[in-house]
Every structure is written in structure tokens, then in C-alpha cells.
N, C-alpha and C. Protein backbone atom coordinates (compact mmCIF):
# COMPACT_ATOMS: atom_id res chain seq x y z
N UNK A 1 117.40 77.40 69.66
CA UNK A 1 116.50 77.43 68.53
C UNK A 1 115.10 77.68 69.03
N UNK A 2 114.59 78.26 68.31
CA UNK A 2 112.85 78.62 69.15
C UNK A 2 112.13 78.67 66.76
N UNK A 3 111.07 78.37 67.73
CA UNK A 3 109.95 78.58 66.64
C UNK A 3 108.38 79.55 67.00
N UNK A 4 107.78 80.58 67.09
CA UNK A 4 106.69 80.64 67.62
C UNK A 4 105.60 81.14 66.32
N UNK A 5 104.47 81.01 66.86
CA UNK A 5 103.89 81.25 66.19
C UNK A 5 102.49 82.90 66.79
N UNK A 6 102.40 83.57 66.09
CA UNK A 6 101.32 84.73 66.25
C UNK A 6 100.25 84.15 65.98
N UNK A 7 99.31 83.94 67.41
CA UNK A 7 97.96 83.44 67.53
C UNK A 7 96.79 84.36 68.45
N UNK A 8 96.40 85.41 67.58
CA UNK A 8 95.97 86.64 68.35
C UNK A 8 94.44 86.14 67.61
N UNK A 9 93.95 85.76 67.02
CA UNK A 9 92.38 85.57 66.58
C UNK A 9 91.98 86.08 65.41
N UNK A 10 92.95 86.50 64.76
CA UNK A 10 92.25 87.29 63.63
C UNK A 10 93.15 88.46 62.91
N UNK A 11 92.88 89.11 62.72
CA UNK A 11 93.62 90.63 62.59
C UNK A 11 94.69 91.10 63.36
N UNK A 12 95.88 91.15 62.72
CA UNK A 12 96.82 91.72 63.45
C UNK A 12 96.91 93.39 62.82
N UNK A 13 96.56 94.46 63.10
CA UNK A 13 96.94 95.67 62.67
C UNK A 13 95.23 96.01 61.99
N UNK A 14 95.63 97.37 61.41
CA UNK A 14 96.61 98.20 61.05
C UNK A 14 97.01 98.87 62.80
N UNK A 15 98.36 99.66 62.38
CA UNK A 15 98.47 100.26 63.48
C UNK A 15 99.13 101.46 62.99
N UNK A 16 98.93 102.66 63.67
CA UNK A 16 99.79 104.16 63.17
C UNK A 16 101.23 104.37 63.00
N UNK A 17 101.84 103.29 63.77
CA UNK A 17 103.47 103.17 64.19
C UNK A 17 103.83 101.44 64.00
N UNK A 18 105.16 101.13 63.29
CA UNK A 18 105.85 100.67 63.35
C UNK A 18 105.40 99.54 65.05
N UNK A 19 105.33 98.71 64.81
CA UNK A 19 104.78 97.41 66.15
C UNK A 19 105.94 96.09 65.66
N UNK A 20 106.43 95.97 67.16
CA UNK A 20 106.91 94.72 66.92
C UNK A 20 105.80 93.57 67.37
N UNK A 21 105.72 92.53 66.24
CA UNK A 21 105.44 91.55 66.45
C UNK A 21 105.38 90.58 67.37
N UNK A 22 104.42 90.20 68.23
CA UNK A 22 104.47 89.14 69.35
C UNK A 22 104.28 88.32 68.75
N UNK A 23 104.62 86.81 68.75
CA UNK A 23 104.70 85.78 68.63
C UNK A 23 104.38 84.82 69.91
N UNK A 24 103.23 84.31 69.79
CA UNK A 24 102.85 84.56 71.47
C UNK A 24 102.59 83.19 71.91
N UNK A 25 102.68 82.33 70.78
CA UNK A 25 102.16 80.56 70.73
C UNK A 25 103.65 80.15 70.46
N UNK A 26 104.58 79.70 71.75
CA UNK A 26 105.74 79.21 71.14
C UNK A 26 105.71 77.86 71.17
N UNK A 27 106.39 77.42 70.46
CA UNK A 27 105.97 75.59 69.83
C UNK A 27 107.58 75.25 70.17
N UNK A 28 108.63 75.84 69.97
CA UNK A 28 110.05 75.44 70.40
C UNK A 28 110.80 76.66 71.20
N UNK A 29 111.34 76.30 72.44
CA UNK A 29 112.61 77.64 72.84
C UNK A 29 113.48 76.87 73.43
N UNK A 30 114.46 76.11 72.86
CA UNK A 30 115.68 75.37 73.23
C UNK A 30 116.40 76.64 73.59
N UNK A 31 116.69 76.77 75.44
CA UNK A 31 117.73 77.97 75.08
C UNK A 31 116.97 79.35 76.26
N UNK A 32 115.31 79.19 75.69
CA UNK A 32 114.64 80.27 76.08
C UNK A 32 115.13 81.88 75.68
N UNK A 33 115.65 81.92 74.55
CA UNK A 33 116.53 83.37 74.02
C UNK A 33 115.20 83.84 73.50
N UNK A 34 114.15 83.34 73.58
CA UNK A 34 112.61 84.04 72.73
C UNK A 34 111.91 84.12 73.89
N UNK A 35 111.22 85.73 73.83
CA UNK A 35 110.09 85.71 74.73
C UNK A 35 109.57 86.13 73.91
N UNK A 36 108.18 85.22 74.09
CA UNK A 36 106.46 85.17 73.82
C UNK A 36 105.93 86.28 74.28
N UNK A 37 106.10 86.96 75.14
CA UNK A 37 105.68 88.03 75.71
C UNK A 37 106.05 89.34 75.13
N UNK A 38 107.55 89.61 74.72
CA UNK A 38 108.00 90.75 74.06
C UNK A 38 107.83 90.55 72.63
N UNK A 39 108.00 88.96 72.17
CA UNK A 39 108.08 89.04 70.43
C UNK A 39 109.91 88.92 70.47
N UNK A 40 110.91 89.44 71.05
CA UNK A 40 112.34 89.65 71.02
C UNK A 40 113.01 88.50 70.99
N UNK A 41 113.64 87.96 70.47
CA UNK A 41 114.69 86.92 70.76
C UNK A 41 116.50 87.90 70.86
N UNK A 42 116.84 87.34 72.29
CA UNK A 42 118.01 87.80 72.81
C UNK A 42 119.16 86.85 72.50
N UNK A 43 120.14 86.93 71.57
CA UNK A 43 121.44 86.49 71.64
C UNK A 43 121.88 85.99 72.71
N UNK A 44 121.61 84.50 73.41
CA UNK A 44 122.84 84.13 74.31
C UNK A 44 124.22 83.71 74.34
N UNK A 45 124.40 83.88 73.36
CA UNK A 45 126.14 83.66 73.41
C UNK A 45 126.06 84.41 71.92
N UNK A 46 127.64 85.02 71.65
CA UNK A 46 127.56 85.68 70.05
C UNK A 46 127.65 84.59 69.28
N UNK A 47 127.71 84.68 67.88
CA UNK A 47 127.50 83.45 66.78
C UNK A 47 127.02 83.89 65.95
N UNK A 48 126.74 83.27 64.82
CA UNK A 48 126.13 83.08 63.23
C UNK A 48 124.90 82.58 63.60
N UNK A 49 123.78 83.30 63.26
CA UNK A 49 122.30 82.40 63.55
C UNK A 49 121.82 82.88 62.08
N UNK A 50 120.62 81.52 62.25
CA UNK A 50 119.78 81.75 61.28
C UNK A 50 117.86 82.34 61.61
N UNK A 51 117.64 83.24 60.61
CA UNK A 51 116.45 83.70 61.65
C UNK A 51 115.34 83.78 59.68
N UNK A 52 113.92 82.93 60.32
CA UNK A 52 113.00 83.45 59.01
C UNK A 52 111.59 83.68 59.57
N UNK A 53 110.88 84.50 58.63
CA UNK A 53 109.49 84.65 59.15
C UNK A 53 108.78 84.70 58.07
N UNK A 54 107.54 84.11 57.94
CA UNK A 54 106.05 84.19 57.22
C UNK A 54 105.27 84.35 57.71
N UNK A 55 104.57 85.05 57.04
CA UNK A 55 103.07 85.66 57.28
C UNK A 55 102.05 85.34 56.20
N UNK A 56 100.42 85.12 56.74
CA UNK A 56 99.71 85.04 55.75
C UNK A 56 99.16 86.64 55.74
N UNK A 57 98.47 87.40 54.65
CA UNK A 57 97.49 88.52 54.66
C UNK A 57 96.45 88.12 53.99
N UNK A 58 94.97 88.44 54.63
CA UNK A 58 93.71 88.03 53.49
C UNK A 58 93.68 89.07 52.40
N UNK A 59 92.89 88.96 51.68
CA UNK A 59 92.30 89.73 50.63
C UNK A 59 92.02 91.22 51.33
N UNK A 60 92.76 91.98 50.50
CA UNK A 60 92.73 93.05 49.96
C UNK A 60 93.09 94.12 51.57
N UNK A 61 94.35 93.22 51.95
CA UNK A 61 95.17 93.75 52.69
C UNK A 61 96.51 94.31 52.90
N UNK A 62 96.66 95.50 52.71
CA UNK A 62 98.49 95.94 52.64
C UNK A 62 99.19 95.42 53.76
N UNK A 63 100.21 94.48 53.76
CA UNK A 63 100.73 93.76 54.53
C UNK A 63 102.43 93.96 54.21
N UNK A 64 103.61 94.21 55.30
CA UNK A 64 104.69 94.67 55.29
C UNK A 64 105.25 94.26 56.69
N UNK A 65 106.29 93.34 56.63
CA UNK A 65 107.08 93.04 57.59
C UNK A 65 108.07 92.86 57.66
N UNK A 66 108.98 93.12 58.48
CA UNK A 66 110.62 93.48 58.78
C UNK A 66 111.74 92.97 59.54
N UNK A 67 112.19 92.13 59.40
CA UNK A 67 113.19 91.25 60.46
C UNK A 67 114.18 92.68 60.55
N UNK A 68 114.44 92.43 62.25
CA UNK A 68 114.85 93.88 62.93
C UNK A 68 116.01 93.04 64.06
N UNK A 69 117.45 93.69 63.59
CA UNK A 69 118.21 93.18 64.48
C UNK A 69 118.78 94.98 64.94
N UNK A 70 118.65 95.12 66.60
CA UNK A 70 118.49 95.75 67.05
C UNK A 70 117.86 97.07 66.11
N UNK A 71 117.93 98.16 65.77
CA UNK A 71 116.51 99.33 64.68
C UNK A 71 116.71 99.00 63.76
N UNK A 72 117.58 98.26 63.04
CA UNK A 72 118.07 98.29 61.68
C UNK A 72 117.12 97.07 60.84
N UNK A 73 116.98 97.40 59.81
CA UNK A 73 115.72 96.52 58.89
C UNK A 73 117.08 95.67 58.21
N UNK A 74 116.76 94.29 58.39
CA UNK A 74 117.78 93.61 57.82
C UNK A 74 117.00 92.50 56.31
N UNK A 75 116.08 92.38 56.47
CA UNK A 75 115.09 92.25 55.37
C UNK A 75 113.46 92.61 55.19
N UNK A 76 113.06 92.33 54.35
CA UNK A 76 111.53 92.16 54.65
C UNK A 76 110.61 91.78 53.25
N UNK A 77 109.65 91.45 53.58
CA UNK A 77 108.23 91.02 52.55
C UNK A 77 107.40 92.32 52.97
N UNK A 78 106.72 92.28 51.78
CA UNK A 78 105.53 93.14 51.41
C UNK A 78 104.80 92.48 50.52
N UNK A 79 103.49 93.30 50.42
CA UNK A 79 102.20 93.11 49.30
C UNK A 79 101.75 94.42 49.32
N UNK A 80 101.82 95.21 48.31
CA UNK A 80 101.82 96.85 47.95
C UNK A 80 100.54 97.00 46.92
N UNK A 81 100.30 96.01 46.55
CA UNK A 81 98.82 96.16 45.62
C UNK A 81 98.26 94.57 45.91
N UNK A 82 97.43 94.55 47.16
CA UNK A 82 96.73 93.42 47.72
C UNK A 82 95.56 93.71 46.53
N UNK A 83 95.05 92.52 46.88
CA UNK A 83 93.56 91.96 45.79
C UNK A 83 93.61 90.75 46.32
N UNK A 84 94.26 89.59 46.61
CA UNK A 84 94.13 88.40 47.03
C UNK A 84 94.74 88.15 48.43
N UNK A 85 94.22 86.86 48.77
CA UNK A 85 95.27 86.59 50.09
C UNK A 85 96.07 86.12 49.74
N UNK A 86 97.69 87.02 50.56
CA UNK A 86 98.80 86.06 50.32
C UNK A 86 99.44 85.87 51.33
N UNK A 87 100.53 85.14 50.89
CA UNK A 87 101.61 84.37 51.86
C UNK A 87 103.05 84.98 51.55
N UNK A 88 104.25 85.65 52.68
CA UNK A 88 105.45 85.93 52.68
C UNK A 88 106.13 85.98 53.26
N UNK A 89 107.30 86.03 53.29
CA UNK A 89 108.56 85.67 54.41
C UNK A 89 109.43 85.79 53.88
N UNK A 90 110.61 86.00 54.62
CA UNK A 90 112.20 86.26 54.08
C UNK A 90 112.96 85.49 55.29
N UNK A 91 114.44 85.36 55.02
CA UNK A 91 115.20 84.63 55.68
C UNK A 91 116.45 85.10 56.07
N UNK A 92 117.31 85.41 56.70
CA UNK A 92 118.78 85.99 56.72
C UNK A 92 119.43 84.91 57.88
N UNK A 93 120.88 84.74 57.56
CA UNK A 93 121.95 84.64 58.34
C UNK A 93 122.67 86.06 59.19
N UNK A 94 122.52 86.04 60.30
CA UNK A 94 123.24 87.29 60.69
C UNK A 94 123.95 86.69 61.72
N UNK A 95 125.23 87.81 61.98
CA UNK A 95 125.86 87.65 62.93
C UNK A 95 126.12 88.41 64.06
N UNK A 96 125.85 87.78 65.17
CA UNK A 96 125.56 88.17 66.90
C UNK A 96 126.04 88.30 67.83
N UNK A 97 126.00 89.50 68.46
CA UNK A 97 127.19 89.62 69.95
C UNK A 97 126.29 88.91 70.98
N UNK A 98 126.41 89.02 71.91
CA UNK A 98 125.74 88.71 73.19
C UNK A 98 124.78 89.28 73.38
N UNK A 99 123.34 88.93 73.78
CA UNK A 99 122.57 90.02 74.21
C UNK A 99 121.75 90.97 72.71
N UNK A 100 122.49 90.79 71.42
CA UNK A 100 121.79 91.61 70.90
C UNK A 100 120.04 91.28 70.68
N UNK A 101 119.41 92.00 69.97
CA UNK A 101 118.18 91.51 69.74
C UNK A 101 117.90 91.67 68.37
N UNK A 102 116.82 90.00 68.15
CA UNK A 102 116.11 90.09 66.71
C UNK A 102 114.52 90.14 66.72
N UNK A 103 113.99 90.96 66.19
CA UNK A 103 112.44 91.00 66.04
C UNK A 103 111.83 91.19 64.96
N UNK A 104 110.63 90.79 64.46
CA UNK A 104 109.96 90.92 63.32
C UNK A 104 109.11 91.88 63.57
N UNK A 105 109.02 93.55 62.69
CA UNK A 105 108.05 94.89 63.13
C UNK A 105 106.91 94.47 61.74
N UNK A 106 105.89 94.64 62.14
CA UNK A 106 104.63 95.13 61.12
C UNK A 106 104.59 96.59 60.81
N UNK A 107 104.91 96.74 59.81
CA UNK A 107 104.88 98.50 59.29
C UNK A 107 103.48 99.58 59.48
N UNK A 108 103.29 100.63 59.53
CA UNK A 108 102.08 100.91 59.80
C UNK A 108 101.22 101.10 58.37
N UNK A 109 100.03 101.00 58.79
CA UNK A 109 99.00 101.22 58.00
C UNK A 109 98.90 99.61 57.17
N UNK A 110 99.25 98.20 57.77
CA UNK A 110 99.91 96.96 57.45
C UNK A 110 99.25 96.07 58.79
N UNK A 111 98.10 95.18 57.49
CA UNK A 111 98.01 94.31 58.59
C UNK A 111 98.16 92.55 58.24
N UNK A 112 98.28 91.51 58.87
CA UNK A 112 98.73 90.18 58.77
C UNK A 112 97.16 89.48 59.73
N UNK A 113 97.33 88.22 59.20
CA UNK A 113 96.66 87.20 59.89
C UNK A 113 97.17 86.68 61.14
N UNK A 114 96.70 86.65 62.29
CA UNK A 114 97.52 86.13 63.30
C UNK A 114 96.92 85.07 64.06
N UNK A 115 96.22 84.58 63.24
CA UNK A 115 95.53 82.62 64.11
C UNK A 115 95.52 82.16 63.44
N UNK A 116 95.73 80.86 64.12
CA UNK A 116 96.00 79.36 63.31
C UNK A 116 97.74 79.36 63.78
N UNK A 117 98.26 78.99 62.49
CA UNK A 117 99.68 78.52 62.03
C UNK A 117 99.99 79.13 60.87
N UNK A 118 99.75 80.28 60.78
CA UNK A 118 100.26 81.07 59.27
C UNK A 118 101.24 81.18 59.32
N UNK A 119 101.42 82.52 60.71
CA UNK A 119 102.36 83.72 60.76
C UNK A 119 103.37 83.32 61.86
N UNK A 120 105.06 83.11 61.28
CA UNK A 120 105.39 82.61 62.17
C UNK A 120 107.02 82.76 62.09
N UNK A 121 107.73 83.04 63.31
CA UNK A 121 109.09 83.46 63.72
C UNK A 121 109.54 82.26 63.94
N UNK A 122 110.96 81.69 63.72
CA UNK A 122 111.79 80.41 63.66
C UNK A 122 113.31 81.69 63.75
N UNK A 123 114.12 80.89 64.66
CA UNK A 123 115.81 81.47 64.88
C UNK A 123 116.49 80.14 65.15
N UNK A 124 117.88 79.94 64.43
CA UNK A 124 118.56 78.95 65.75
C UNK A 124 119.93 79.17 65.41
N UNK A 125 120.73 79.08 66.30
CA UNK A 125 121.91 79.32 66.57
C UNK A 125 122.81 78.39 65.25
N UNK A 126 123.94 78.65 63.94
CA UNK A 126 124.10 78.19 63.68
C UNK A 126 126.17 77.56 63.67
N UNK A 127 126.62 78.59 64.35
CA UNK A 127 127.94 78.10 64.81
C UNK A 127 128.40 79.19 65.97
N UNK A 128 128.82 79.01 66.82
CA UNK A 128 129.51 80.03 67.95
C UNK A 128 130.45 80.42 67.34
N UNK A 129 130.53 82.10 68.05
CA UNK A 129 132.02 82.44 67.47
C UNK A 129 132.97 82.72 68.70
């Protein structure tokens, strides 16, 4: 199980391309399947996990993010007509071989808050298969 949190100072984005998310303040990695460094959490054994992420965006920011198990978009939040700051996240159960990978991408032209305790990646293993 890992929890981290994106603590970059301020502004995360915009960017021209599709960015995976670092998560760079980790607060839990039972396991160590999350690096802080890539943003990736690696499948150590296959299984049913559970994986969610929130983000804050300030005012009058297009904000779009994507839980990514290996290229494939398996959910995501948006704010498509910003005017206020908001708050979003989505959640999925997926199921995992060995080794695969899960990451949260920021879409381009999409930016998020990334200090404090807003914006933040949580996974944990929920039965082996």
C-alpha cells in the first residue's frame, strides 16, 4: 500500500504533452511498489488492487487527470470550464500481473496544484490472485 503526495511548490503544468505525474512526498510505501522519483507504482505480485487520486486546481485553471495502467486511460477527472478552484479524483479496482504499471498523467494544456496535501496518489493491494 503506498500513499504519496505531489509537493512541487505551486504549479504543476501546463505542459505540451501528456506528463506523468510525480508524486514526490511519500507518506506510506508498505512494499516499496511506488517510486517517488518516477510517479509509477509497479505490481509486485499479480492481484486485485485498489488505486485513487485527487487533485486540487485554483481558479480559472483547465485541469485533467488520468489513472494510467500501463497507456491505457482507465479513468479520470476534469474541469473543462474552470472559474473557481476545484477539487477531483476518481477511483478504480483493477486487476494486475506482475510488474505491470499504474500512473496518474496530467493532460496537456492542464494544470493542478502541487503543495501542501491536495494532490495525491493512494494504491493497495486488495486480494492476491
Amino acid at each position: 500500500m503506498f500513499t504519496a503526495v505531489a509537493d512541487k511548490g505551486g504549479n504543476l503544468g501546463p505542459f505540451e504533452a501528456d506528463t506523468t505525474v510525480v508524486y514526490n512526498k511519500v507518506i506510506t510505501n508498505i512494499g516499496n511498489a511506488y517510486d517517488g522519483t518516477s510517479g509509477i507504482f509497479k505490481a509486485p505480485v499479480a492481484g486485485y488492487y485498489y488505486f485513487t487520486f485527487f487533485y486540487h486546481a485554483g481558479a480559472n485553471s483547465k485541469s485533467a487527470l488520468k489513472l494510467m495502467k500501463s497507456d491505457s486511460c482507465i479513468v479520470e477527472a476534469f474541469e473543462k470550464n474552470p472559474g473557481s478552484a476545484d477539487n477531483a479524483g476518481n477511483a478504480a479496482f483493477l486487476q494486475l500481473n506482475e510488474n505491470d504499471q499504474v500512473y496518474v498523467r496530467l493532460s496537456p494544456e492542464n494544470r493542478i496544484w502541487a503543495s501542501g496535501y491536495t494532490t495525491t496518489f493512494s494504491g493497495f493491494l486488495v486480494s492476491g490472485m
